[in-house]
C-alpha atoms as a PDB file:
ATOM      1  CA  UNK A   1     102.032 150.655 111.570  1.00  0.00           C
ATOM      2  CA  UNK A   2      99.465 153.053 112.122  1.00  0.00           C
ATOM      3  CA  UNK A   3      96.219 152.463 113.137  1.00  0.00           C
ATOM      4  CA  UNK A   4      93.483 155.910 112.665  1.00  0.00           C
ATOM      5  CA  UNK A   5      90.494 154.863 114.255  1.00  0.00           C
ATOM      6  CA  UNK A   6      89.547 154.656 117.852  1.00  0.00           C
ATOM      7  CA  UNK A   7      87.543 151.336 117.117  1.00  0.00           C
ATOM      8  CA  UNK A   8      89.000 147.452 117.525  1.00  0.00           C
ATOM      9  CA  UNK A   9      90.602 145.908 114.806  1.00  0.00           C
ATOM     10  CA  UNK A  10      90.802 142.296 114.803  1.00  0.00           C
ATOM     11  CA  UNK A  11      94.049 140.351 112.921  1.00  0.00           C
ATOM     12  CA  UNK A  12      94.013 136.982 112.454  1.00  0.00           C
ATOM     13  CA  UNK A  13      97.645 135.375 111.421  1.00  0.00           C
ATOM     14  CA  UNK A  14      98.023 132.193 110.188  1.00  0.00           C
ATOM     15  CA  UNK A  15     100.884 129.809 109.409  1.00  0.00           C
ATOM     16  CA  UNK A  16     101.292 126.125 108.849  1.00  0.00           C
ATOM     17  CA  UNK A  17     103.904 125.444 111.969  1.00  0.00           C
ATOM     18  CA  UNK A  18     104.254 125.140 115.159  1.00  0.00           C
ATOM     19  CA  UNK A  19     107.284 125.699 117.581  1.00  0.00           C
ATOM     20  CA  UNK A  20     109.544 126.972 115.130  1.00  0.00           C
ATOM     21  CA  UNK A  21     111.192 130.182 114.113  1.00  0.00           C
ATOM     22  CA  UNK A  22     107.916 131.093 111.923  1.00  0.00           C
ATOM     23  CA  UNK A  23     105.877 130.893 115.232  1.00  0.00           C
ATOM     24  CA  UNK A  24     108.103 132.949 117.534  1.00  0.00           C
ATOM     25  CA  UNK A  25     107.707 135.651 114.209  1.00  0.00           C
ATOM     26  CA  UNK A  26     104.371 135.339 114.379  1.00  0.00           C
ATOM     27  CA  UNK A  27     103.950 135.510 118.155  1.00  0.00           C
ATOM     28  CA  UNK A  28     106.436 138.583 118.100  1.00  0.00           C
ATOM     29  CA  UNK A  29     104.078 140.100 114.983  1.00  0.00           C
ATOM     30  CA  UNK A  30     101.361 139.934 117.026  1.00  0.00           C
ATOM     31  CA  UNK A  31     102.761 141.590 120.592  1.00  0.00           C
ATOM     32  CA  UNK A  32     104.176 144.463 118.424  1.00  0.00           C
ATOM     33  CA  UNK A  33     100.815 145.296 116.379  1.00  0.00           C
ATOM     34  CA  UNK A  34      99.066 145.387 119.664  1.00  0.00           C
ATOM     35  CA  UNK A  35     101.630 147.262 121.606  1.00  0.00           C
ATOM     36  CA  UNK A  36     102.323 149.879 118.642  1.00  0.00           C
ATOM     37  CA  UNK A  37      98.057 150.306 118.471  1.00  0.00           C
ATOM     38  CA  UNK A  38      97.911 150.739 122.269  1.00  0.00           C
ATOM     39  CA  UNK A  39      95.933 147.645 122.178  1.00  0.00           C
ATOM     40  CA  UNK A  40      93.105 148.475 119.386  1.00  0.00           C
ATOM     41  CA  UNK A  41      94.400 145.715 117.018  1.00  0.00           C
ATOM     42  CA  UNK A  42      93.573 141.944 118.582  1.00  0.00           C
ATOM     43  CA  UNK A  43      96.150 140.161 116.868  1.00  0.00           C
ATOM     44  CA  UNK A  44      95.622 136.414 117.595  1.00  0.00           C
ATOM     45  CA  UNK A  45      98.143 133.477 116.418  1.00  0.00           C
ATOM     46  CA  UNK A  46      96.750 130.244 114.573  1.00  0.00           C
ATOM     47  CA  UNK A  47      99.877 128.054 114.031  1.00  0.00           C
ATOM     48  CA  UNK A  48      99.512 124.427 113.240  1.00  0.00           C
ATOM     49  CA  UNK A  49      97.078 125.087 109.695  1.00  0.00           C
ATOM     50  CA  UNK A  50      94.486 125.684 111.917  1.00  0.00           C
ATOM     51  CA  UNK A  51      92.884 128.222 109.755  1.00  0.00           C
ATOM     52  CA  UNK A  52      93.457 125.463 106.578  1.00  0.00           C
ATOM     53  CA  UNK A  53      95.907 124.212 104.187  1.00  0.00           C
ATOM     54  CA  UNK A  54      98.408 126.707 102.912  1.00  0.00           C
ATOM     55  CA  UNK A  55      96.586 127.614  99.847  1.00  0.00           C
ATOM     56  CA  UNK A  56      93.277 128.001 101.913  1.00  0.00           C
ATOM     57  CA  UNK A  57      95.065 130.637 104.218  1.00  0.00           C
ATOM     58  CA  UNK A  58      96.411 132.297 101.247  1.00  0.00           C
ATOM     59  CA  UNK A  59      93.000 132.614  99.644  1.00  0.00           C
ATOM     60  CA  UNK A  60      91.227 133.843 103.013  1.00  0.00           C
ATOM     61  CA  UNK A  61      94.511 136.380 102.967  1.00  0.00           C
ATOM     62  CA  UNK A  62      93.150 137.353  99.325  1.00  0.00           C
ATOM     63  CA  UNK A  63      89.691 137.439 100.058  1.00  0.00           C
ATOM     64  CA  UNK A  64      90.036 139.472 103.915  1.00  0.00           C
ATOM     65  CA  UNK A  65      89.024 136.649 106.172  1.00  0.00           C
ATOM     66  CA  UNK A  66      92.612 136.538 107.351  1.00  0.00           C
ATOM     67  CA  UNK A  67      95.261 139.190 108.158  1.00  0.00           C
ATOM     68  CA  UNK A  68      98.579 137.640 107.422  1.00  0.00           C
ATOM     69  CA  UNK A  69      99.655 134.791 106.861  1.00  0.00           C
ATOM     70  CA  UNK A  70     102.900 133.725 107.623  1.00  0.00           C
ATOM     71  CA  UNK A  71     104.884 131.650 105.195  1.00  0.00           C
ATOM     72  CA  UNK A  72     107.592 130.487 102.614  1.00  0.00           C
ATOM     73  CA  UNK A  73     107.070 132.074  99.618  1.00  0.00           C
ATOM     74  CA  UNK A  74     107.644 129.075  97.407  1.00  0.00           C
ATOM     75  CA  UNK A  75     104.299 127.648  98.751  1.00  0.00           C
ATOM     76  CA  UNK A  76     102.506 130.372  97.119  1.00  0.00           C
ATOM     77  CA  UNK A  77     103.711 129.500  93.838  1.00  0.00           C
ATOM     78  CA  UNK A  78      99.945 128.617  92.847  1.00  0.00           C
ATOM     79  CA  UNK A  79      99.853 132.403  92.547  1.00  0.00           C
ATOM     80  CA  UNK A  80     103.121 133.682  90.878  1.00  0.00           C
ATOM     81  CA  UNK A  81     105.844 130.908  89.971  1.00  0.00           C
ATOM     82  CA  UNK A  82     108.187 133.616  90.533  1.00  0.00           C
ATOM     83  CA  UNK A  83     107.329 132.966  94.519  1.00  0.00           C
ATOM     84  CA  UNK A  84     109.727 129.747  94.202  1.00  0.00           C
ATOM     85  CA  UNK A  85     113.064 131.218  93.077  1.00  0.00           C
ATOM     86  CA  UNK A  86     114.239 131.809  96.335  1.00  0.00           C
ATOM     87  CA  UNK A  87     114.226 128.316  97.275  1.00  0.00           C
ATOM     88  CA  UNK A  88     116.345 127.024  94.184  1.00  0.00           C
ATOM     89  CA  UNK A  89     119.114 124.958  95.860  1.00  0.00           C
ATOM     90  CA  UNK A  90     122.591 126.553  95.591  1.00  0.00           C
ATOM     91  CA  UNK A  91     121.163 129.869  95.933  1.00  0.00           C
ATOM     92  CA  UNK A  92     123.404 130.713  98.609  1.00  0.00           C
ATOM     93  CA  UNK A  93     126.448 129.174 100.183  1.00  0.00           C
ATOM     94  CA  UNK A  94     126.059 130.186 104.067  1.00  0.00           C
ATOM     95  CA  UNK A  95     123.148 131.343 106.161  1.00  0.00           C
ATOM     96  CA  UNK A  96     124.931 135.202 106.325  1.00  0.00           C
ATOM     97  CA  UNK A  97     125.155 135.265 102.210  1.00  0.00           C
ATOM     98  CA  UNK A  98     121.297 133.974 102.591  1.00  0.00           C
ATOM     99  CA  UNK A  99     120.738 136.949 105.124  1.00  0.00           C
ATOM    100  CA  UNK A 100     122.549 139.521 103.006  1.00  0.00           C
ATOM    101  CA  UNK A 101     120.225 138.200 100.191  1.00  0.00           C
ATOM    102  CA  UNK A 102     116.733 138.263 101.611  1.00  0.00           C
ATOM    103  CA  UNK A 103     118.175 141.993 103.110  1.00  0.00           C
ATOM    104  CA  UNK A 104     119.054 143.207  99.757  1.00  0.00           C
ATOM    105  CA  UNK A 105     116.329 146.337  99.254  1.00  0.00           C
ATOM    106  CA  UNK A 106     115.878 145.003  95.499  1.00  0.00           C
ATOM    107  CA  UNK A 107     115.145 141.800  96.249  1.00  0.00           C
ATOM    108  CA  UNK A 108     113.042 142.672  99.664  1.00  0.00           C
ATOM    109  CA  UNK A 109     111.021 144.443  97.474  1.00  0.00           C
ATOM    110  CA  UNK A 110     110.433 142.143  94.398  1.00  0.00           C
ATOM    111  CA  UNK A 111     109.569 139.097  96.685  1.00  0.00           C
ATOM    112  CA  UNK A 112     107.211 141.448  99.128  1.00  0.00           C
ATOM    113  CA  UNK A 113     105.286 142.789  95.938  1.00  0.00           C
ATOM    114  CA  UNK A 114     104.750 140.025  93.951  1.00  0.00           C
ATOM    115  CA  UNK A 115     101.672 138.731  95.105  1.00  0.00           C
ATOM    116  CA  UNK A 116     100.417 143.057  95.107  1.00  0.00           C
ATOM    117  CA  UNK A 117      97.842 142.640  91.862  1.00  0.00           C
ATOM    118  CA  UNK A 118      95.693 139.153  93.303  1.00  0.00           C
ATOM    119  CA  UNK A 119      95.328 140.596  97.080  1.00  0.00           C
ATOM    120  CA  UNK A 120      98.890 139.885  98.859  1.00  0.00           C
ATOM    121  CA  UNK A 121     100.932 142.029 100.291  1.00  0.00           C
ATOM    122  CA  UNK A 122     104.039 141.288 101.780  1.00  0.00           C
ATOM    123  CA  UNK A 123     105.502 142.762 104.806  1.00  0.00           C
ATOM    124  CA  UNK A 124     108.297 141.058 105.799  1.00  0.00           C
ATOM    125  CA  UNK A 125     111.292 138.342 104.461  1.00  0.00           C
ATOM    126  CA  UNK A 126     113.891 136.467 106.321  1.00  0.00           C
ATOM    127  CA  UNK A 127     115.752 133.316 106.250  1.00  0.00           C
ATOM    128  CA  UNK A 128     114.860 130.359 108.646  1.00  0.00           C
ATOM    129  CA  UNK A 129     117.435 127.791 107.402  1.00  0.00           C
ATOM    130  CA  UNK A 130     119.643 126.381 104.029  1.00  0.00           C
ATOM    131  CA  UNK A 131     118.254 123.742 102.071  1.00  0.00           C
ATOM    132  CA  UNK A 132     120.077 120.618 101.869  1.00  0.00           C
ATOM    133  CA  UNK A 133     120.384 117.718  99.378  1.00  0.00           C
ATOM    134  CA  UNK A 134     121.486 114.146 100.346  1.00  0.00           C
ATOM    135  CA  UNK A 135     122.734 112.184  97.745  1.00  0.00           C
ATOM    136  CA  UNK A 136     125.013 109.167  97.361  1.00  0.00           C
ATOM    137  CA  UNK A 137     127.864 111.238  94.934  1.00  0.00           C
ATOM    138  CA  UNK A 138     128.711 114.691  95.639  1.00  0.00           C
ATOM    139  CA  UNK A 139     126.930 117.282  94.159  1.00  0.00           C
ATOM    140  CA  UNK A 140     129.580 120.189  94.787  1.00  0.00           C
ATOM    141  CA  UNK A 141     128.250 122.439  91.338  1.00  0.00           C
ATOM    142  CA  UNK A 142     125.043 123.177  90.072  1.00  0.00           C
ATOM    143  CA  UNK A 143     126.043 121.755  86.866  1.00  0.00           C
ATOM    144  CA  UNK A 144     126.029 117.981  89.051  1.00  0.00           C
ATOM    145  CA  UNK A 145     122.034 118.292  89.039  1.00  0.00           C
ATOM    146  CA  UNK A 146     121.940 117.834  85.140  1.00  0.00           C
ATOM    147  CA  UNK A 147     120.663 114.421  84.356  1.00  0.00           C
ATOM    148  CA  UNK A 148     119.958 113.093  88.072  1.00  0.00           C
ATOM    149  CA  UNK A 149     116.626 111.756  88.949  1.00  0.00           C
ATOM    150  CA  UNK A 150     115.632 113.063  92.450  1.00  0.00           C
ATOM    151  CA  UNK A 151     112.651 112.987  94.586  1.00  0.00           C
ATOM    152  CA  UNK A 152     112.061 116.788  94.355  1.00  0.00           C
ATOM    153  CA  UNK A 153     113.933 117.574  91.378  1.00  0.00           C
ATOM    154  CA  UNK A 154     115.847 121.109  90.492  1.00  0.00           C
ATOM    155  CA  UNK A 155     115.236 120.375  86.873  1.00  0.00           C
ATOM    156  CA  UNK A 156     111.259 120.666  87.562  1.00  0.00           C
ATOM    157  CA  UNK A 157     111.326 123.773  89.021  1.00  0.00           C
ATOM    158  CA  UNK A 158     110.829 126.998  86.725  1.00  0.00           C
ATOM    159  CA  UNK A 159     113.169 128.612  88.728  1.00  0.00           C
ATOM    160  CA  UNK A 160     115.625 126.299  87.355  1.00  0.00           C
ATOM    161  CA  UNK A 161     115.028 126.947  83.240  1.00  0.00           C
END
């Protein structure tokens, strides 16, 4: 990050948690943007929705009034339904297959520019955790989702057709 003017730059970053891995990001984000601008960019935190709902941060992100916004792309899936494929269950098998994933350079880059052409841009994509499905019978395949009635069902998603 480079920053070419002298004067103070204020960046507000926003997320819908609190105490979690997103936070520490966030809090990290913020320290390094200051430290690497030898202190001209104010970054300040607002965990806990303060700043709104998840769709009003992501339309102050589009419109300027916020700096970054920190969070899982399939919440932005108002904006590009392409934002929830990363969240299909039985994506990945293990948290370092997830890591591999979200590291790939093709896939980086897909995720980080699709939101480029209605005022997002991404900068960064990690993993926080697996999903997980409870259910009285095994589901051990993919194919075991067909025909089951859940509460947040795969067959819903567009990720899933």
């Amino acid at each position: 990050m480079r920053v070419p003017t002298t004067r103070l730059s204020w960046m507000k970053i926003t997320l819908a948690t609190l105490g979690d891995a997103l936070n520490q990001y966030a809090t990290n984000y913020a320290a390094r943007s200051r430290k690497i601008s030898n202190g001209r960019i104010k970054a300040e935190v607002y965990p806990a929705s303060q700043l709104g709902s998840i769709q009003r941060q992501a339309e102050g992100v589009q419109f300027g009034a916020i700096q970054c916004q920190i969070v899982a792309p399939e919440f932005l899936v108002g904006i590009d339904e392409r934002f929830e494929v990363l969240a299909a269950s039985g994506l990945v098998k293990s948290m370092a297959e997830g890591q591999r994933l979200a590291a790939d350079p093709a896939v980086r880059n897909l995720m980080l520019g699709l939101g480029a052409d209605k005022g997002l841009h991404g900068a960064g994509l990690f993993l926080v955790t697996l999903s997980s499905v409870i259910a009285k019978t095994p589901l051990r395949h993919l194919t075991n989702f067909q025909d089951r009635r859940f509460a947040f069902s795969p067959r819903n998603s567009k990720a899933w057709r």
